[in-house]
C-alpha atoms as a PDB file:
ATOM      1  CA  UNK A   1     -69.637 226.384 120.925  1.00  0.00           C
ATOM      2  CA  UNK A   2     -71.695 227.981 117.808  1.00  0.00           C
ATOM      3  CA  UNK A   3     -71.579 225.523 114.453  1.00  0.00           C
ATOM      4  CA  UNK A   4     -71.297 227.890 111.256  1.00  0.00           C
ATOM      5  CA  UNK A   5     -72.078 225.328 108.350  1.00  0.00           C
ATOM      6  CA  UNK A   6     -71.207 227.121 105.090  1.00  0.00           C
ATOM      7  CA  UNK A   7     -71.521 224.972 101.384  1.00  0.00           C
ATOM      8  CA  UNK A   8     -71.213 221.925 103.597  1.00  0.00           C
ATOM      9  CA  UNK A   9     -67.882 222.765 105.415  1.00  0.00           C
ATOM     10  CA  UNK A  10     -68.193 222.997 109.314  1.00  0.00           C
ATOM     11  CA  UNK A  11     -66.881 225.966 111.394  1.00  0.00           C
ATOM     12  CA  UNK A  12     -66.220 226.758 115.092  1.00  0.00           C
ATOM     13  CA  UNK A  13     -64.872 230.070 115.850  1.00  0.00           C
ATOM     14  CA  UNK A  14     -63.530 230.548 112.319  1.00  0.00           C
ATOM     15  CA  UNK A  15     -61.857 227.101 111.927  1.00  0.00           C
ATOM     16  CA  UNK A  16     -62.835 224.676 109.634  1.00  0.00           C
ATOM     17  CA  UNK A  17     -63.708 221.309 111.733  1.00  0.00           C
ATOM     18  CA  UNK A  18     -65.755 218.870 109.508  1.00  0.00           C
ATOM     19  CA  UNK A  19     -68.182 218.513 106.652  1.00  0.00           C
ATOM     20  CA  UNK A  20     -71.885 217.866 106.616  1.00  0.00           C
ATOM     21  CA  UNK A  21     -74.259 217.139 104.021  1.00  0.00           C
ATOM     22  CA  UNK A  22     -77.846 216.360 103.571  1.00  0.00           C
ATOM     23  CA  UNK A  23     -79.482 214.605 100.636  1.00  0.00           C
ATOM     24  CA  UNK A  24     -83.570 213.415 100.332  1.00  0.00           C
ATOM     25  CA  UNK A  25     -85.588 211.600  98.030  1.00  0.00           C
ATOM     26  CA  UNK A  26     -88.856 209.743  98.189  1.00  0.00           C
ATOM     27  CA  UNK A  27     -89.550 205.894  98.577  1.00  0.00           C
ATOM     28  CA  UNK A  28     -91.743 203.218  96.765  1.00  0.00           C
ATOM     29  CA  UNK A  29     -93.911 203.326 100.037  1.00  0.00           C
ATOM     30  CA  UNK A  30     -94.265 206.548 100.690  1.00  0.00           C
ATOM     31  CA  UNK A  31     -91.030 207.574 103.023  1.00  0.00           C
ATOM     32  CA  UNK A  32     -89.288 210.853 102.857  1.00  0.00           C
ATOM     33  CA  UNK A  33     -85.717 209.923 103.436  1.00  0.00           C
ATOM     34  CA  UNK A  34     -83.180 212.386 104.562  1.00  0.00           C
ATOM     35  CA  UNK A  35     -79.818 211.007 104.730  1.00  0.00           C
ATOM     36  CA  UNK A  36     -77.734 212.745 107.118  1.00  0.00           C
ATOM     37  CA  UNK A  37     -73.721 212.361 106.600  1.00  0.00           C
ATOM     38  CA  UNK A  38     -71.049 214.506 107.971  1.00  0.00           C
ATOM     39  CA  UNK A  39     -67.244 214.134 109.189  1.00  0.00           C
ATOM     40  CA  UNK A  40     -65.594 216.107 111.943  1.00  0.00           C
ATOM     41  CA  UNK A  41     -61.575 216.630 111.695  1.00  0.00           C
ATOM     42  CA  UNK A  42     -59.509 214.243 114.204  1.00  0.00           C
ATOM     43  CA  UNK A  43     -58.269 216.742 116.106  1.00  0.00           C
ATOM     44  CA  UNK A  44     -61.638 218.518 116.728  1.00  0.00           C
ATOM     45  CA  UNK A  45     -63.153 215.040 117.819  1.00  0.00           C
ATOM     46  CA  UNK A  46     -64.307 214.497 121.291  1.00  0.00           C
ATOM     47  CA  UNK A  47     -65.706 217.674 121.937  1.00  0.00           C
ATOM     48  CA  UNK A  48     -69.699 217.199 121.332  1.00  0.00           C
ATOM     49  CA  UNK A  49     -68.928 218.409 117.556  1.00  0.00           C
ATOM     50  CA  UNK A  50     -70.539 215.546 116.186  1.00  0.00           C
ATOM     51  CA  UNK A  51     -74.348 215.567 118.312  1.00  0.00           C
ATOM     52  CA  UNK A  52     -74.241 219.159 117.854  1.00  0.00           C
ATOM     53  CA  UNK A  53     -73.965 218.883 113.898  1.00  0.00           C
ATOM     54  CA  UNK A  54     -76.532 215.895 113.741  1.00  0.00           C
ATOM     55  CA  UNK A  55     -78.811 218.096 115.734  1.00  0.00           C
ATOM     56  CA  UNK A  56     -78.304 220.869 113.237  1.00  0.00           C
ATOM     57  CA  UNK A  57     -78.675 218.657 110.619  1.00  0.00           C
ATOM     58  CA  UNK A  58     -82.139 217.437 111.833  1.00  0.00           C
ATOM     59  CA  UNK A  59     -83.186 220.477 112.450  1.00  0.00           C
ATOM     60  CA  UNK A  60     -82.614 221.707 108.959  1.00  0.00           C
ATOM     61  CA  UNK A  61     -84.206 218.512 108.003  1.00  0.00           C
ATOM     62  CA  UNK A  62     -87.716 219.489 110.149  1.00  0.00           C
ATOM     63  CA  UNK A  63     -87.437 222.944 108.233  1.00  0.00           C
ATOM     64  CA  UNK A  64     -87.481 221.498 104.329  1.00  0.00           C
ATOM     65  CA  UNK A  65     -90.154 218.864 105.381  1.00  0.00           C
ATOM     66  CA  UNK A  66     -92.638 221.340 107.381  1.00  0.00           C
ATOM     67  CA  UNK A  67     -91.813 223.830 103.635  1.00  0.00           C
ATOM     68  CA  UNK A  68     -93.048 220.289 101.791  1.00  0.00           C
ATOM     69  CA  UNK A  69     -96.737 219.886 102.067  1.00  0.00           C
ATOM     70  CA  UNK A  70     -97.196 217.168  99.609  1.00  0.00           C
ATOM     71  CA  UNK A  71     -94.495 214.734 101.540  1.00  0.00           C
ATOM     72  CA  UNK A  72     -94.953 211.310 102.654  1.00  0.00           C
ATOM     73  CA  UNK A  73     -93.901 210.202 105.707  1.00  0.00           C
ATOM     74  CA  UNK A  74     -90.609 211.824 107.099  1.00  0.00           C
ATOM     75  CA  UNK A  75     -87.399 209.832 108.554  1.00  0.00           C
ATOM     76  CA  UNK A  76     -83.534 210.853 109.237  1.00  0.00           C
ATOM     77  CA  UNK A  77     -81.447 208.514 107.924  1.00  0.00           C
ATOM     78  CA  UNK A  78     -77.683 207.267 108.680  1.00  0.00           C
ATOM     79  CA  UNK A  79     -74.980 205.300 106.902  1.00  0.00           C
ATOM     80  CA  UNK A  80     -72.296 205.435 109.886  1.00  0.00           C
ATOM     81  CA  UNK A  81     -68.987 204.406 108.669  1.00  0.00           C
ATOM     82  CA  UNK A  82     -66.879 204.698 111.990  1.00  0.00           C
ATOM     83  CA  UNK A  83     -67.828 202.966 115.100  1.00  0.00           C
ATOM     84  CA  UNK A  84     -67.299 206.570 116.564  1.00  0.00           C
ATOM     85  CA  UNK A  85     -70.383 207.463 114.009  1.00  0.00           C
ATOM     86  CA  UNK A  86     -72.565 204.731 114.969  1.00  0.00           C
ATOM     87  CA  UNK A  87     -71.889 205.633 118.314  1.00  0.00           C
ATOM     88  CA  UNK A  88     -73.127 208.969 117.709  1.00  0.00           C
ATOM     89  CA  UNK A  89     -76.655 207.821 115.256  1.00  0.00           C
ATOM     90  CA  UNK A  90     -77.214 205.634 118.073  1.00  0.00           C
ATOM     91  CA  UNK A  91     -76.983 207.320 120.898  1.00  0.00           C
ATOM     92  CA  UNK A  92     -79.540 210.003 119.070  1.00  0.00           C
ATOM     93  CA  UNK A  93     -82.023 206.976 118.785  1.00  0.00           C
ATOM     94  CA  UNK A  94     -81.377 205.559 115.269  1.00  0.00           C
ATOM     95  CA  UNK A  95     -81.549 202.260 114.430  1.00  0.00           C
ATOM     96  CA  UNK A  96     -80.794 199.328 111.875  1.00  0.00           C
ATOM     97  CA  UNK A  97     -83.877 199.554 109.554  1.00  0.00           C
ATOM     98  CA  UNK A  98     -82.426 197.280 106.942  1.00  0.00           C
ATOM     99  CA  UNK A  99     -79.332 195.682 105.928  1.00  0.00           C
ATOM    100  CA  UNK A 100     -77.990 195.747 102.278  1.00  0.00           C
ATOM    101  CA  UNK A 101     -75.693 192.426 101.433  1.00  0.00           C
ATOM    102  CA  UNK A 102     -73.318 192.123  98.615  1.00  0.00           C
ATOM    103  CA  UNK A 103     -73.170 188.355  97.805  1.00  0.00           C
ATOM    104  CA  UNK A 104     -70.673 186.856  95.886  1.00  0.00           C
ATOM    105  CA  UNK A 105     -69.548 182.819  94.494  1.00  0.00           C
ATOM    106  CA  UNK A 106     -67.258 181.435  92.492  1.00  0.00           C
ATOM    107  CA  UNK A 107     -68.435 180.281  88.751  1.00  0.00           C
ATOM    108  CA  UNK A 108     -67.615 177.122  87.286  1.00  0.00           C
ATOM    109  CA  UNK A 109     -68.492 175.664  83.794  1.00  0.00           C
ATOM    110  CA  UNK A 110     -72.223 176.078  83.206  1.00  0.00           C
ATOM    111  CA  UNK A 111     -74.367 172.398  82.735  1.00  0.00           C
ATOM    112  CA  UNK A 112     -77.527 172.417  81.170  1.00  0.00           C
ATOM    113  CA  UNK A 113     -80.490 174.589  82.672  1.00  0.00           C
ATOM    114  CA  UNK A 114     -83.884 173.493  82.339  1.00  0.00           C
ATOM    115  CA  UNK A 115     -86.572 176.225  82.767  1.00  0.00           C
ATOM    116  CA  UNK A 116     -90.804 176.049  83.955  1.00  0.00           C
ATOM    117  CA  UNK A 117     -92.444 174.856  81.009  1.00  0.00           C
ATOM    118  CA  UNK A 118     -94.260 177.948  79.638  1.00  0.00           C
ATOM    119  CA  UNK A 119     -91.652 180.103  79.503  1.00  0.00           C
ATOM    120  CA  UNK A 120     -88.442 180.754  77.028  1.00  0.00           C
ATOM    121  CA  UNK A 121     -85.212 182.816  76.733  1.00  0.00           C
ATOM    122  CA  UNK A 122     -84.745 185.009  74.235  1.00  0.00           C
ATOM    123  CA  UNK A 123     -81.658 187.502  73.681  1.00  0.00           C
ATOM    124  CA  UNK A 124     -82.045 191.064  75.621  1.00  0.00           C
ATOM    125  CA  UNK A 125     -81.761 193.999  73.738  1.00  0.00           C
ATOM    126  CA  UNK A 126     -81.772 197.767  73.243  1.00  0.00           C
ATOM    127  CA  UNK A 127     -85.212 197.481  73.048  1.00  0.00           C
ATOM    128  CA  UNK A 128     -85.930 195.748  76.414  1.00  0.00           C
ATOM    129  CA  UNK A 129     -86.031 198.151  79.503  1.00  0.00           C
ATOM    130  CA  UNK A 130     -89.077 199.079  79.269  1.00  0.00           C
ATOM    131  CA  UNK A 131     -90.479 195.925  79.991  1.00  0.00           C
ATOM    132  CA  UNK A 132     -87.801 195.651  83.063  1.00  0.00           C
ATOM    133  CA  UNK A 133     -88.835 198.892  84.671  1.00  0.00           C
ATOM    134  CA  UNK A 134     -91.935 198.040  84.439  1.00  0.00           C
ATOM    135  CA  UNK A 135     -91.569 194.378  86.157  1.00  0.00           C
ATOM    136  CA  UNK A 136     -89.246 196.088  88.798  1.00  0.00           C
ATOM    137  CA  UNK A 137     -91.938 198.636  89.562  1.00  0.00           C
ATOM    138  CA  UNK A 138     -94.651 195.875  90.097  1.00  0.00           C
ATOM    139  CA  UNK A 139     -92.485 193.434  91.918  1.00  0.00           C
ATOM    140  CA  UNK A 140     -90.365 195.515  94.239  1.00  0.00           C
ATOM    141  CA  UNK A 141     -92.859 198.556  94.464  1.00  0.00           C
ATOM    142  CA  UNK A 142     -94.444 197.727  97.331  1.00  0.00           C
ATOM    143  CA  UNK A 143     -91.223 197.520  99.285  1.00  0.00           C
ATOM    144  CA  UNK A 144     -90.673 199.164 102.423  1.00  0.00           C
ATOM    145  CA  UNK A 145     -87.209 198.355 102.622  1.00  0.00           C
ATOM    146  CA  UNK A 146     -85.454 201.511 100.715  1.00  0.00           C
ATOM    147  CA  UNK A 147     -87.152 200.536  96.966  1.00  0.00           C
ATOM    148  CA  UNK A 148     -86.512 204.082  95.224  1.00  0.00           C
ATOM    149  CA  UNK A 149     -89.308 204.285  91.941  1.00  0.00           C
ATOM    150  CA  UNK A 150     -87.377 205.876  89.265  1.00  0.00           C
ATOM    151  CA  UNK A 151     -88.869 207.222  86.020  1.00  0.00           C
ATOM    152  CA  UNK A 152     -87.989 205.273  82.615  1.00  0.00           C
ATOM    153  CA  UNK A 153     -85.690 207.809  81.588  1.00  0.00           C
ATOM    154  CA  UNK A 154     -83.813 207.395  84.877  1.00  0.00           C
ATOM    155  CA  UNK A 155     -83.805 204.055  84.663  1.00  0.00           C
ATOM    156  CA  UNK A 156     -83.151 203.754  80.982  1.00  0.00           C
ATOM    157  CA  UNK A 157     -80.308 206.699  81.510  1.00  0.00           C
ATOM    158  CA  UNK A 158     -78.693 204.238  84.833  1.00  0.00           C
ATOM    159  CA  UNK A 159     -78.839 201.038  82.641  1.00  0.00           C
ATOM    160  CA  UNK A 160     -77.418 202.597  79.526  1.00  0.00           C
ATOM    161  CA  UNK A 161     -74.367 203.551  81.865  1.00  0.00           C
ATOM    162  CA  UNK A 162     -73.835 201.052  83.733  1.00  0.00           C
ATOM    163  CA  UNK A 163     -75.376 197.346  82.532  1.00  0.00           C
ATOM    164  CA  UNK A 164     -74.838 198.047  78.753  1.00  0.00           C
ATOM    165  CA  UNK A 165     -74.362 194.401  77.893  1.00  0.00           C
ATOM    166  CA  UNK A 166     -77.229 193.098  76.962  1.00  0.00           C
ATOM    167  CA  UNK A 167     -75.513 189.859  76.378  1.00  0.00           C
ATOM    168  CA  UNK A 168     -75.436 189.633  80.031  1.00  0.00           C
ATOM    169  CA  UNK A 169     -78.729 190.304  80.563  1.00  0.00           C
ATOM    170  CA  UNK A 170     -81.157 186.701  81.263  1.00  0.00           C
ATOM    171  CA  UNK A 171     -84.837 187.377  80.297  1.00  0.00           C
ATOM    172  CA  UNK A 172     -87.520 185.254  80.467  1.00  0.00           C
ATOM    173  CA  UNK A 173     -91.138 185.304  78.852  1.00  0.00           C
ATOM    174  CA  UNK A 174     -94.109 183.994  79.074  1.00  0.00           C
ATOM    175  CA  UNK A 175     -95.646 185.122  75.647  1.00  0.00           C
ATOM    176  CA  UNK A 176     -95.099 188.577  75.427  1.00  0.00           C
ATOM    177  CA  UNK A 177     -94.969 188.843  79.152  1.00  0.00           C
ATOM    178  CA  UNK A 178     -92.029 189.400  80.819  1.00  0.00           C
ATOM    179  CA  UNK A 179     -91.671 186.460  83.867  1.00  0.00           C
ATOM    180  CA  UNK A 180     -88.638 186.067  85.404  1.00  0.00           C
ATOM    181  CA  UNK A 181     -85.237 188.571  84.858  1.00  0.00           C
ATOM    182  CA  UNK A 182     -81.552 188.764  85.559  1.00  0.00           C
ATOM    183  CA  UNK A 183     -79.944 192.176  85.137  1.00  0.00           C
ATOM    184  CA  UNK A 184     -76.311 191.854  84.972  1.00  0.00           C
ATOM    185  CA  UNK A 185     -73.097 193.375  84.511  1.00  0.00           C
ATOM    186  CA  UNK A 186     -69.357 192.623  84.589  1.00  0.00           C
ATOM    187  CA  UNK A 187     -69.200 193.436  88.509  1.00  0.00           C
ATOM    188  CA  UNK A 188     -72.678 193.559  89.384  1.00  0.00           C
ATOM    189  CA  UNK A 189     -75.932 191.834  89.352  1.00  0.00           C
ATOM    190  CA  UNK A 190     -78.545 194.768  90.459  1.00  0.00           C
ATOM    191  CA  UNK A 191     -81.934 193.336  89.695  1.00  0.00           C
ATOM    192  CA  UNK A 192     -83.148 189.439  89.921  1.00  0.00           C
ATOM    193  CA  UNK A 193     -87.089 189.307  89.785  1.00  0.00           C
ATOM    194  CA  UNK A 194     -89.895 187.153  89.407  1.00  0.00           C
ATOM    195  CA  UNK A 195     -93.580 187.675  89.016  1.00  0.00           C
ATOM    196  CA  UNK A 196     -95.642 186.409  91.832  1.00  0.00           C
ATOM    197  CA  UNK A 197     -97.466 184.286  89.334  1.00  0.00           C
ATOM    198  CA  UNK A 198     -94.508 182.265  88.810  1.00  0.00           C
ATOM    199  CA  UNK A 199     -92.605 182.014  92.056  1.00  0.00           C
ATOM    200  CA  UNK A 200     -92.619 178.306  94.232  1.00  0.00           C
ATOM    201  CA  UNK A 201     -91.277 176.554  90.652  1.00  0.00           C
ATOM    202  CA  UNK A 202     -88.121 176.959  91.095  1.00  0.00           C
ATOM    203  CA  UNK A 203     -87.733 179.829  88.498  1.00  0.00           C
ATOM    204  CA  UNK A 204     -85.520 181.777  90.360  1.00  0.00           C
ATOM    205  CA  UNK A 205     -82.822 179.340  90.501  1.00  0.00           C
ATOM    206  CA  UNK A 206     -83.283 178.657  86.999  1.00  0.00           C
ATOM    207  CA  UNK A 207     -83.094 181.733  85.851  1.00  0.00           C
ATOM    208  CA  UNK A 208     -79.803 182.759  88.066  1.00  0.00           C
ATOM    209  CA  UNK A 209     -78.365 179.644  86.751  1.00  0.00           C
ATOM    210  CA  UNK A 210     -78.768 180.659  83.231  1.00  0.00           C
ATOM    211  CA  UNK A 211     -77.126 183.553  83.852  1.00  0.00           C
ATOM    212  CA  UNK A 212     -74.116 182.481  85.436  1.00  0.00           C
ATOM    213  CA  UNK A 213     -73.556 180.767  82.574  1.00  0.00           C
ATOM    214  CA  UNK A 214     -73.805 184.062  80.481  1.00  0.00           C
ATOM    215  CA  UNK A 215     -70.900 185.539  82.819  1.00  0.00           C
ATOM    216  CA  UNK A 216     -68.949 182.288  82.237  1.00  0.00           C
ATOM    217  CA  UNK A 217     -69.368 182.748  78.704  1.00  0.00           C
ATOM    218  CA  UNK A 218     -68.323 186.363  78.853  1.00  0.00           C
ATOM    219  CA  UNK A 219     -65.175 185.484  80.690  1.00  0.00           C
ATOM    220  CA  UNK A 220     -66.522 186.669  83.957  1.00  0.00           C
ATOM    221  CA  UNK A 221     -65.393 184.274  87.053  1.00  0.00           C
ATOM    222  CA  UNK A 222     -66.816 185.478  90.366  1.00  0.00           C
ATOM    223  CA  UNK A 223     -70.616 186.220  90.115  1.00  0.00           C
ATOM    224  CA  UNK A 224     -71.200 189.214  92.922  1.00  0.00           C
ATOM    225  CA  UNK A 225     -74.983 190.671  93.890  1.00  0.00           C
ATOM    226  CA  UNK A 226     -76.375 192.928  96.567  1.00  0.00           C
ATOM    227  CA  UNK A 227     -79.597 192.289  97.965  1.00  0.00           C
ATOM    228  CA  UNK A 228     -81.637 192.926 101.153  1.00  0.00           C
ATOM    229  CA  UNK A 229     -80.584 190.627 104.407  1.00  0.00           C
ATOM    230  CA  UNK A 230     -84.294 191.286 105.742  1.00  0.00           C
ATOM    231  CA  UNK A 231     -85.762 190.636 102.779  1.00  0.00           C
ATOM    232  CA  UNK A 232     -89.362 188.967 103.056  1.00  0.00           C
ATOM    233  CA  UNK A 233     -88.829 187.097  99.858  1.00  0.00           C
ATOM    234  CA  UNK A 234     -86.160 185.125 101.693  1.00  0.00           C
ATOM    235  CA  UNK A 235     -83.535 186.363  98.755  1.00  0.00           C
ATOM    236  CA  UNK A 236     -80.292 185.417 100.786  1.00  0.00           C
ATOM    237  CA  UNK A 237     -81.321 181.426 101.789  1.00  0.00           C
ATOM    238  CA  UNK A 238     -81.843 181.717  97.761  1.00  0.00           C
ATOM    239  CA  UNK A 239     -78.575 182.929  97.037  1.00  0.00           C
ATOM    240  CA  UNK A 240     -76.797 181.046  99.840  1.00  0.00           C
ATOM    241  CA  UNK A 241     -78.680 177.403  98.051  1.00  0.00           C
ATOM    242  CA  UNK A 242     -76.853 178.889  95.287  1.00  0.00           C
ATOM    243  CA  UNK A 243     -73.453 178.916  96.436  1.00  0.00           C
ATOM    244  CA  UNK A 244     -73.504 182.887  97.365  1.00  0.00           C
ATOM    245  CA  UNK A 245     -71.907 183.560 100.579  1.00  0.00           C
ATOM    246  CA  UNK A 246     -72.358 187.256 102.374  1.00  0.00           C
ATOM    247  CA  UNK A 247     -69.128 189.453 101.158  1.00  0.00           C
ATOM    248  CA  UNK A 248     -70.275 192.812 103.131  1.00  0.00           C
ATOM    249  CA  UNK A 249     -72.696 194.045 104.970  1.00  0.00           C
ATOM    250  CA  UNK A 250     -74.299 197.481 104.863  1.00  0.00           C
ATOM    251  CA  UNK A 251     -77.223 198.364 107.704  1.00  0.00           C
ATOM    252  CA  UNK A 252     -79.197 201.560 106.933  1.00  0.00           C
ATOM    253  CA  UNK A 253     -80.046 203.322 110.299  1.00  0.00           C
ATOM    254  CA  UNK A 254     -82.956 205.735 110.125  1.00  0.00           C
ATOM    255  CA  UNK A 255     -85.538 207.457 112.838  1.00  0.00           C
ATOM    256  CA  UNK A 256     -88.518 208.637 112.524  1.00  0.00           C
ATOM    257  CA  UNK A 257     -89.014 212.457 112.920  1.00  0.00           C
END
């Protein structure tokens, strides 16, 4: 049967059967991503629908790379969210590349943090992400594990949106350095970061202590986070030392082209 794909709707013989859609972008080390994502209707299932759009799909995707020039390297990428789809991504040879975790604990009354000597708190504010980008981008730059590098203005635009509180916020500096932060919001804790020169003291746990006792102050109750499962750092035996247990799991399939 011939696939007609027109503004992302599917067709067969005039019918509309599914949806399809195909987004890109470029990672911290150097990987084209295009992530492939498409439905087909229930009643049109079972019929080869689905390899024959993910073929189409890929092959689009070999058409805008081979246009790119000035690409790094290419891969296909998968967020299945059937067990019919991950059926289908891996029977076409895709496979878990990482896993993203939400974690989540209960908070209780904070007791007294003490930090490494050499650093302090101080209050976050408005004029503050700058110095966060730019810790993010030299801690988790180098990461091969779906890091995206956005500009300031991105950043500064996401942050504004969506982590406004800067009370929330736990920053730590060693002079005018930044050391050690803790990017939080209501629901969500997005970025938790130290600088290499200051991991093995126990900073980490300091500084996510400090913060939960932000949230409690703020009224929040259940702290909730999403890191990497695969992470080298060893993030989740942090987290889990903590009191974090894994809430959900995400793996990101992906193949190479």
């Amino acid at each position: 049967m011939e696939l007609v794909v027109r503004g992302g709707l599917v067709e067969v013989g005039g019918a509309v059967v599914g949806a399809a859609r195909m987004r890109w972008w470029d990672e911290a080390d150097g990987t084209r991503l295009y992530l492939l994502t498409g439905s087909v209707e229930p009643a049109w299932q079972g019929k080869g629908i689905g390899r024959e759009l993910l073929a189409w799909q890929e092959d689009r995707a070999r058409e805008h790379a081979a246009a790119d020039a000035g690409i790094g390297t290419p891969m296909f990428g998968g967020n299945p969210e059937s067990e019919r789809q991950l059926a289908l991504l891996e029977a076409a040879g895709y496979r878990v590349a990482f896993t993203r975790v939400r974690m989540t604990m209960p908070l209780s009354a904070p007791t007294e943090v003490a930090l490494p000597a050499g650093v302090e708190l101080r209050p976050a504010s408005a004029a503050d992400p700058r110095a966060v980008f730019e810790a993010n981008a030299e801690v988790f730059g180098g990461s091969s594990l779906g890091y995206i590098q956005d500009t300031f203005e991105e950043f500064e635009a996401d942050v504004a949106e969506d982590f406004p509180e800067y009370a929330l916020w736990t920053l730590a500096w060693d002079g005018d350095r930044l050391a050690g932060w803790v990017i939080s919001g209501v629901d969500d804790t997005p970025w938790v970061g130290v600088r290499p020169d200051w991991r093995r003291r126990g900073f980490a746990s300091a500084l996510l202590r400090a913060n939960h006792a932000g949230l409690w102050a703020y009224g929040v109750r259940t702290a909730s986070l999403w890191t990497i499962l695969e992470n080298p750092t060893g993030s989740v035996a942090l987290y889990e030392s903590l009191g974090y247990r894994i809430a959900d799991r995400q793996p990101r399939y992906r193949k190479p082209f």
